[in-house]
PDB file of N, CA and C in Angstrom:
ATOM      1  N   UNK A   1      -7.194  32.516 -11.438  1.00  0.00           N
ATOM      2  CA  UNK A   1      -6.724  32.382 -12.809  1.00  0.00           C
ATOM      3  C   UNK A   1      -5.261  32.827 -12.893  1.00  0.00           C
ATOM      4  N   UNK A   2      -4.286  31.598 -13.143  1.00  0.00           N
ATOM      5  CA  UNK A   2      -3.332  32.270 -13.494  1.00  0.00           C
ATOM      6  C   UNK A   2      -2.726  33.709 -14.805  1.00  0.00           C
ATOM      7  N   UNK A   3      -1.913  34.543 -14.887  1.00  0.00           N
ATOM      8  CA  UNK A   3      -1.421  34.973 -15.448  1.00  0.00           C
ATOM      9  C   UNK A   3      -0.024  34.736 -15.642  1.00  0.00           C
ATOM     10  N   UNK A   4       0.733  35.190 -16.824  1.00  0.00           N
ATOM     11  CA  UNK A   4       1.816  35.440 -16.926  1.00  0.00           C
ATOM     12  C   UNK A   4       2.387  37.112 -17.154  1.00  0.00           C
ATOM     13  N   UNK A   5       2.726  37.345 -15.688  1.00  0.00           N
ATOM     14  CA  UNK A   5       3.466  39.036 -16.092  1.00  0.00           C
ATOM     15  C   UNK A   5       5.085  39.324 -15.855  1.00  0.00           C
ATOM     16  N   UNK A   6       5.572  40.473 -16.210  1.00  0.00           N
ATOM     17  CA  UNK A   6       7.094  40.763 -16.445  1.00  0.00           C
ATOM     18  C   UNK A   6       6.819  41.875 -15.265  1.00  0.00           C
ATOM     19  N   UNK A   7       7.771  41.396 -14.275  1.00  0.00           N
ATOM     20  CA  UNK A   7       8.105  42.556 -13.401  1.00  0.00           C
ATOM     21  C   UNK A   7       9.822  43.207 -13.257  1.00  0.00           C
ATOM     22  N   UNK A   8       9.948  44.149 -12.976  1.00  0.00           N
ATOM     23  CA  UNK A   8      10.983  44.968 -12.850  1.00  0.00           C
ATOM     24  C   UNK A   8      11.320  44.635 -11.640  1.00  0.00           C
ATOM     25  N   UNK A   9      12.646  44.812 -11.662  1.00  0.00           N
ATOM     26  CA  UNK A   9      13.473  44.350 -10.076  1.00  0.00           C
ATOM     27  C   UNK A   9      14.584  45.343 -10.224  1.00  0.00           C
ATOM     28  N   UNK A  10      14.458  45.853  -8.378  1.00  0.00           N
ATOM     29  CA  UNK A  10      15.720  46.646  -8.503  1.00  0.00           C
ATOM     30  C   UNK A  10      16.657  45.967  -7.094  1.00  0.00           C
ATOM     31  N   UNK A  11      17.824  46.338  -7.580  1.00  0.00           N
ATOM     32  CA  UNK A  11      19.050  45.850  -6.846  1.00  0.00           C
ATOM     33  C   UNK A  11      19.321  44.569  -6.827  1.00  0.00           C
ATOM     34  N   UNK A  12      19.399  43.770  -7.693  1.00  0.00           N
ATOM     35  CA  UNK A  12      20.235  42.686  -8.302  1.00  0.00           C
ATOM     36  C   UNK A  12      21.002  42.923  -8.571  1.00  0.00           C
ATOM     37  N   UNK A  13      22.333  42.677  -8.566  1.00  0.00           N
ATOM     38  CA  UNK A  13      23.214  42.293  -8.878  1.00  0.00           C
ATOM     39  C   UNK A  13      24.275  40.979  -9.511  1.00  0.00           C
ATOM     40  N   UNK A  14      24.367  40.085  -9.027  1.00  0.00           N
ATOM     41  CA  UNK A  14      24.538  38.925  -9.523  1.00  0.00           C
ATOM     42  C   UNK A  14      23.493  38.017  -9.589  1.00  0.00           C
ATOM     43  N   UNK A  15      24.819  36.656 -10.401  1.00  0.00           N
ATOM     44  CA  UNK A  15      23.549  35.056 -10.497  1.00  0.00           C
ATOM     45  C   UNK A  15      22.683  35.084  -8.932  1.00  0.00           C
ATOM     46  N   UNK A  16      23.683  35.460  -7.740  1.00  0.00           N
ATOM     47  CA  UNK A  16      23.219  35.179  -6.881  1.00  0.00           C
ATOM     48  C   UNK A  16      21.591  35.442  -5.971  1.00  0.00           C
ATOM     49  N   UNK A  17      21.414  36.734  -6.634  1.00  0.00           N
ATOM     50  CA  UNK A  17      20.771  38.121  -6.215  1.00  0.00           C
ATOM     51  C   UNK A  17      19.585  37.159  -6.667  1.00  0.00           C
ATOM     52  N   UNK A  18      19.620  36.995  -8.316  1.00  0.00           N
ATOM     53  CA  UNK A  18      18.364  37.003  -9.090  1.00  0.00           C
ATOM     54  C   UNK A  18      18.429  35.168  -8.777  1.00  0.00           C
ATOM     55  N   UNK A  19      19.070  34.401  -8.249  1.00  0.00           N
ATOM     56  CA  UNK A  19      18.134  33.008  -7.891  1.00  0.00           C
ATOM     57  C   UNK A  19      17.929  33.484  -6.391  1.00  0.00           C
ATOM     58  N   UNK A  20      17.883  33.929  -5.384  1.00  0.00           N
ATOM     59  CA  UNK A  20      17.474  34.733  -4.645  1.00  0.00           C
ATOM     60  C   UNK A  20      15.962  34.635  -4.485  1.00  0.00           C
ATOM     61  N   UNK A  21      15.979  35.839  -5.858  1.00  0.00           N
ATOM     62  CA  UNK A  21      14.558  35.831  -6.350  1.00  0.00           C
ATOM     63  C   UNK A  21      13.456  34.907  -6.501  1.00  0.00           C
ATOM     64  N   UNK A  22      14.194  34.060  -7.257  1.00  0.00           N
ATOM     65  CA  UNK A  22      13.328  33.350  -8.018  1.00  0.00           C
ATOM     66  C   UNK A  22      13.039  32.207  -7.020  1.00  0.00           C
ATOM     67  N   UNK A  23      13.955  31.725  -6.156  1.00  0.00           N
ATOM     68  CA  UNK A  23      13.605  30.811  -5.246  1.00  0.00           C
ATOM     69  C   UNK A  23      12.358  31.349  -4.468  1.00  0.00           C
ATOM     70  N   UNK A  24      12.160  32.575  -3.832  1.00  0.00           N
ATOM     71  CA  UNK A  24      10.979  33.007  -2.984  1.00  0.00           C
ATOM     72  C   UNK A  24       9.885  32.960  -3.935  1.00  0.00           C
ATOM     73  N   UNK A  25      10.196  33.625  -4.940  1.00  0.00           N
ATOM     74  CA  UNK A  25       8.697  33.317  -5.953  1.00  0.00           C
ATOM     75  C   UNK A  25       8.542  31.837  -6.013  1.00  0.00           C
ATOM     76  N   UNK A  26       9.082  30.877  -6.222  1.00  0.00           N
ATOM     77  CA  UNK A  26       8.949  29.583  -6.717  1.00  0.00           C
ATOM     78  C   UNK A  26       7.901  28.534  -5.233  1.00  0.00           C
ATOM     79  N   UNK A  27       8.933  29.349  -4.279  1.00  0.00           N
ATOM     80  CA  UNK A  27       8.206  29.058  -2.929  1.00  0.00           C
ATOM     81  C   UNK A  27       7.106  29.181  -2.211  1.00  0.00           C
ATOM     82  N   UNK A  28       6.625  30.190  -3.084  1.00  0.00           N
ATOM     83  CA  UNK A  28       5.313  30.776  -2.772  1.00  0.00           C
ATOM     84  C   UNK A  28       4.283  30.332  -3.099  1.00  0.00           C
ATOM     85  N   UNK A  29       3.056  29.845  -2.492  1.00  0.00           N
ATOM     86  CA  UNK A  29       1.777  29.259  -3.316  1.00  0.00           C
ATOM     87  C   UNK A  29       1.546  30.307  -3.832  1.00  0.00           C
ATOM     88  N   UNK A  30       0.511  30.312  -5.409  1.00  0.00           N
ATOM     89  CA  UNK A  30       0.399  31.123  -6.457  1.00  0.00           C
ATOM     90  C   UNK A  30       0.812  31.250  -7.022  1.00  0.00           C
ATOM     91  N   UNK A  31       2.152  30.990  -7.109  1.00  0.00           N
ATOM     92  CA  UNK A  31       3.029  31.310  -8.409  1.00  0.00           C
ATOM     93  C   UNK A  31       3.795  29.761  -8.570  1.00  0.00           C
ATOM     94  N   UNK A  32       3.527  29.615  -9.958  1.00  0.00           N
ATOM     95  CA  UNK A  32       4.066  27.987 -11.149  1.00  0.00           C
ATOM     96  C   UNK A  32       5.389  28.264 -11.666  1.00  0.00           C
ATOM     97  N   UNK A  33       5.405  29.582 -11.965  1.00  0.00           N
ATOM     98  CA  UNK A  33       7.194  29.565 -12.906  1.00  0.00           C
ATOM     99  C   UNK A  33       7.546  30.854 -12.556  1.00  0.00           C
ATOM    100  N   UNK A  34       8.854  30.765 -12.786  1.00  0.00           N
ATOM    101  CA  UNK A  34       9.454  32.008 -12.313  1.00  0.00           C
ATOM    102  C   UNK A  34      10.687  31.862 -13.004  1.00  0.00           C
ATOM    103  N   UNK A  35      11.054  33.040 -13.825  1.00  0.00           N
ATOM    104  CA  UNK A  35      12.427  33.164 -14.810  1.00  0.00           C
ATOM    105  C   UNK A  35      12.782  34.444 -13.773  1.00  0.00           C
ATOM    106  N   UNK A  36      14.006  34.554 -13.313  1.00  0.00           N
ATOM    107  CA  UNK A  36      14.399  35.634 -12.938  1.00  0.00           C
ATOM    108  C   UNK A  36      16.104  36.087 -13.478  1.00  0.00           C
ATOM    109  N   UNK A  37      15.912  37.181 -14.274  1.00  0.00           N
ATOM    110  CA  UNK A  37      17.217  37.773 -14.603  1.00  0.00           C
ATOM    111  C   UNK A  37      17.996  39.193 -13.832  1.00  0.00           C
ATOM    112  N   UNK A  38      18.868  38.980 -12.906  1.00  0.00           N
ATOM    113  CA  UNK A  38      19.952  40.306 -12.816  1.00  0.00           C
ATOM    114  C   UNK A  38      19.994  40.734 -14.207  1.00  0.00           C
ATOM    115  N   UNK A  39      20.454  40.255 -15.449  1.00  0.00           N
ATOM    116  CA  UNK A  39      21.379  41.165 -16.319  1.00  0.00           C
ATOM    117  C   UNK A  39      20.493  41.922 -16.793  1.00  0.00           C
ATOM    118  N   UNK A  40      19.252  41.968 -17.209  1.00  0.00           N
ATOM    119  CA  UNK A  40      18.050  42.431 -17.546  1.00  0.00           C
ATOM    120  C   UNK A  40      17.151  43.380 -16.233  1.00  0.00           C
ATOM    121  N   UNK A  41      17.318  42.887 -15.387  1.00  0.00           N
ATOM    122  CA  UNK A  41      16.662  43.442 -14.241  1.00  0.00           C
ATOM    123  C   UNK A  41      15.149  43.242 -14.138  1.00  0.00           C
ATOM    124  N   UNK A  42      14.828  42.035 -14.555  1.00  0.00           N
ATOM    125  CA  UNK A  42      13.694  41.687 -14.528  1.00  0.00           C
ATOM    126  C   UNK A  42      12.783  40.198 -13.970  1.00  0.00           C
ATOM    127  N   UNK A  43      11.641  39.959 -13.906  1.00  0.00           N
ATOM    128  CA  UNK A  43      10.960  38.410 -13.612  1.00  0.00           C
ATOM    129  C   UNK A  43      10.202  38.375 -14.194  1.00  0.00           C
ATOM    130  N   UNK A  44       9.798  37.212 -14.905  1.00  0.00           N
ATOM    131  CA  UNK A  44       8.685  37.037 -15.952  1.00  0.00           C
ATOM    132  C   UNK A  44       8.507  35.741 -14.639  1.00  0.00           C
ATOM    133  N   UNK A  45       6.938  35.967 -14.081  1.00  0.00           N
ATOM    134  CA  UNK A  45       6.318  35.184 -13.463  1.00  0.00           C
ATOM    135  C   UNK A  45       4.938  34.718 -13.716  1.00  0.00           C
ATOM    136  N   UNK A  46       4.211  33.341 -13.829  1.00  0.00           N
ATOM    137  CA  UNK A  46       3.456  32.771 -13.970  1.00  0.00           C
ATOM    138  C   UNK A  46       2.594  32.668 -12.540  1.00  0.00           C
ATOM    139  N   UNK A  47       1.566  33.189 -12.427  1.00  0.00           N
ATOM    140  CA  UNK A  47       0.963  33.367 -11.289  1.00  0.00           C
ATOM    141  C   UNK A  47      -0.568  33.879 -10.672  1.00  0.00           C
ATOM    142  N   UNK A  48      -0.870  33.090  -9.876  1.00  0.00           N
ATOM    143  CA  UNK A  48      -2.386  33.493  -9.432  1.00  0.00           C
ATOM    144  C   UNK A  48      -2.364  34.807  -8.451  1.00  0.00           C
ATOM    145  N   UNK A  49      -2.131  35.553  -8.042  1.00  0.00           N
ATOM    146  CA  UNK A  49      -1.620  36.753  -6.620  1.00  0.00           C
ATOM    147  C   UNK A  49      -1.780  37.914  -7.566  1.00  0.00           C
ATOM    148  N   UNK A  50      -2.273  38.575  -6.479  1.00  0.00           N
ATOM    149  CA  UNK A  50      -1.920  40.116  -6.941  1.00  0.00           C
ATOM    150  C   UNK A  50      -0.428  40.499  -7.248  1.00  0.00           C
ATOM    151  N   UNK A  51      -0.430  42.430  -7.590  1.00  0.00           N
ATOM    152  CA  UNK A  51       0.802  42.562  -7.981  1.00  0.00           C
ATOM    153  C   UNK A  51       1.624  43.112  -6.304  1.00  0.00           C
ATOM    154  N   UNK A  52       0.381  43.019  -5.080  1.00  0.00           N
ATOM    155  CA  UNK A  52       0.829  43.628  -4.344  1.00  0.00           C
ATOM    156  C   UNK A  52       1.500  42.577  -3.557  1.00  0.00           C
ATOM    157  N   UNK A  53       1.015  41.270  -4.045  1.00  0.00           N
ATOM    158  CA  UNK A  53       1.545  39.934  -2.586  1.00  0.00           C
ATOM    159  C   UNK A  53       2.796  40.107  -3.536  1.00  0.00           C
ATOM    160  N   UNK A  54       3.308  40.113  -5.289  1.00  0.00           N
ATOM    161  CA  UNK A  54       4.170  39.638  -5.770  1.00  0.00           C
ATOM    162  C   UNK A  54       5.054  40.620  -5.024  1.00  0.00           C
ATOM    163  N   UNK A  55       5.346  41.244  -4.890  1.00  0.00           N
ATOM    164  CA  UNK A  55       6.051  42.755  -4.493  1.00  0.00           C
ATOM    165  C   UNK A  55       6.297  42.495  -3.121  1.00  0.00           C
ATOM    166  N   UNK A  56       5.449  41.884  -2.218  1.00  0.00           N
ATOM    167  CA  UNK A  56       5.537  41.525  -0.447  1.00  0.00           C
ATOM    168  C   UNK A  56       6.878  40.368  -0.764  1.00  0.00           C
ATOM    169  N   UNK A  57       6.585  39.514  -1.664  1.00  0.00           N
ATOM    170  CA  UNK A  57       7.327  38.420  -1.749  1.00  0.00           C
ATOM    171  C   UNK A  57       8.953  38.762  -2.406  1.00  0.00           C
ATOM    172  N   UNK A  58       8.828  39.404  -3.353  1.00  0.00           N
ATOM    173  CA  UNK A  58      10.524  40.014  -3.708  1.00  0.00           C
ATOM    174  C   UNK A  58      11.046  40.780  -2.592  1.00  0.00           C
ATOM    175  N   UNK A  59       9.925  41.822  -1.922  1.00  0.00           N
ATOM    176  CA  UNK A  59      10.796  42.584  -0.626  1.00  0.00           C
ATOM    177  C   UNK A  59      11.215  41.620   0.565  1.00  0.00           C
ATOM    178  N   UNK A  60      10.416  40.700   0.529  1.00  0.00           N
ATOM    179  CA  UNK A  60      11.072  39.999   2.061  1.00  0.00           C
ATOM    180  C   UNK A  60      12.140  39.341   1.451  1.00  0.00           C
ATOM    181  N   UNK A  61      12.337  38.707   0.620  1.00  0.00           N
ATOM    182  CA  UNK A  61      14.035  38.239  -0.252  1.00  0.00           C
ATOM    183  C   UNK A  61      14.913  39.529  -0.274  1.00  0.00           C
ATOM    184  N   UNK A  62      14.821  40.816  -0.057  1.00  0.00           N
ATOM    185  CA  UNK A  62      15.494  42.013  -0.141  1.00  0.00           C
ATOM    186  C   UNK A  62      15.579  42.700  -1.354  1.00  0.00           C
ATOM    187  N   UNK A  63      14.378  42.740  -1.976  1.00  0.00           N
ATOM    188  CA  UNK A  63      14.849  43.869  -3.100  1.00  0.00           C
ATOM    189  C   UNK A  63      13.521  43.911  -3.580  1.00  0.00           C
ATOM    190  N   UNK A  64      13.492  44.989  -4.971  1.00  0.00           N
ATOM    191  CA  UNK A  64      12.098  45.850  -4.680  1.00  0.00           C
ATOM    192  C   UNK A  64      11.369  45.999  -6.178  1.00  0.00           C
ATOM    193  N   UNK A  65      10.291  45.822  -6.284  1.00  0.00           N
ATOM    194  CA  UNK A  65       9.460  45.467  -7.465  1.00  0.00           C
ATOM    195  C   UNK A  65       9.333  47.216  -8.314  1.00  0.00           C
ATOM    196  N   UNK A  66       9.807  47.578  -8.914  1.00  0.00           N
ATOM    197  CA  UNK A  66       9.978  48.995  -9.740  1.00  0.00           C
ATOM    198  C   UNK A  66       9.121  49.071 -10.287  1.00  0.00           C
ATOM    199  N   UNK A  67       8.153  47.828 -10.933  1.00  0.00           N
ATOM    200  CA  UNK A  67       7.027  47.845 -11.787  1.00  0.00           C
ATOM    201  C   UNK A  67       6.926  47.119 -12.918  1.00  0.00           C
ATOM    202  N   UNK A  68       6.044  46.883 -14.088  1.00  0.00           N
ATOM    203  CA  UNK A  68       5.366  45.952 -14.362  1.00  0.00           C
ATOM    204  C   UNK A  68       6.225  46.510 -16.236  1.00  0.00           C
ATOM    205  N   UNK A  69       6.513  45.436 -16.845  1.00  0.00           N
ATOM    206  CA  UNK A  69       6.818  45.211 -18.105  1.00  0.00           C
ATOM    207  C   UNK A  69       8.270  45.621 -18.134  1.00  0.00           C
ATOM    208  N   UNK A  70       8.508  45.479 -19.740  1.00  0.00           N
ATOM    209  CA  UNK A  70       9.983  45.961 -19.678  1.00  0.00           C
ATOM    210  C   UNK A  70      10.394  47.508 -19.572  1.00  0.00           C
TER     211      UNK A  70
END
């Protein structure tokens, strides 16, 4: 069953950082959408996975899941 949750991201920095992001989430089976913002420091992702694969998947892109909402 999909969900939609808001995760925290740390060490973004630029546009670059946070499509980064969002490309590995997007890449990933389980997950349908993926908004990812540096200026906010956050991902609102649409997704079947735990919070622990989401978190495997931002660290291997290089940066690190802080936790869940705003």
């Amino acid at each position: 069953m999909e969900q939609k949750e808001l995760y925290r991201i740390e060490g973004m920095k630029c546009g670059g950082c946070s499509g980064t992001v969002q490309t590995a989430l997007l890449q990933s089976d389980g997950v349908s959408e993926a908004e990812v913002s540096h200026e906010k420091g956050i991902a609102e992702v649409t997704h079947s996975l735990t919070d622990e694969e989401i978190a495997q998947i931002v660290e291997k892109a290089g940066y690190h899941v802080a936790g869940k909402g705003r």
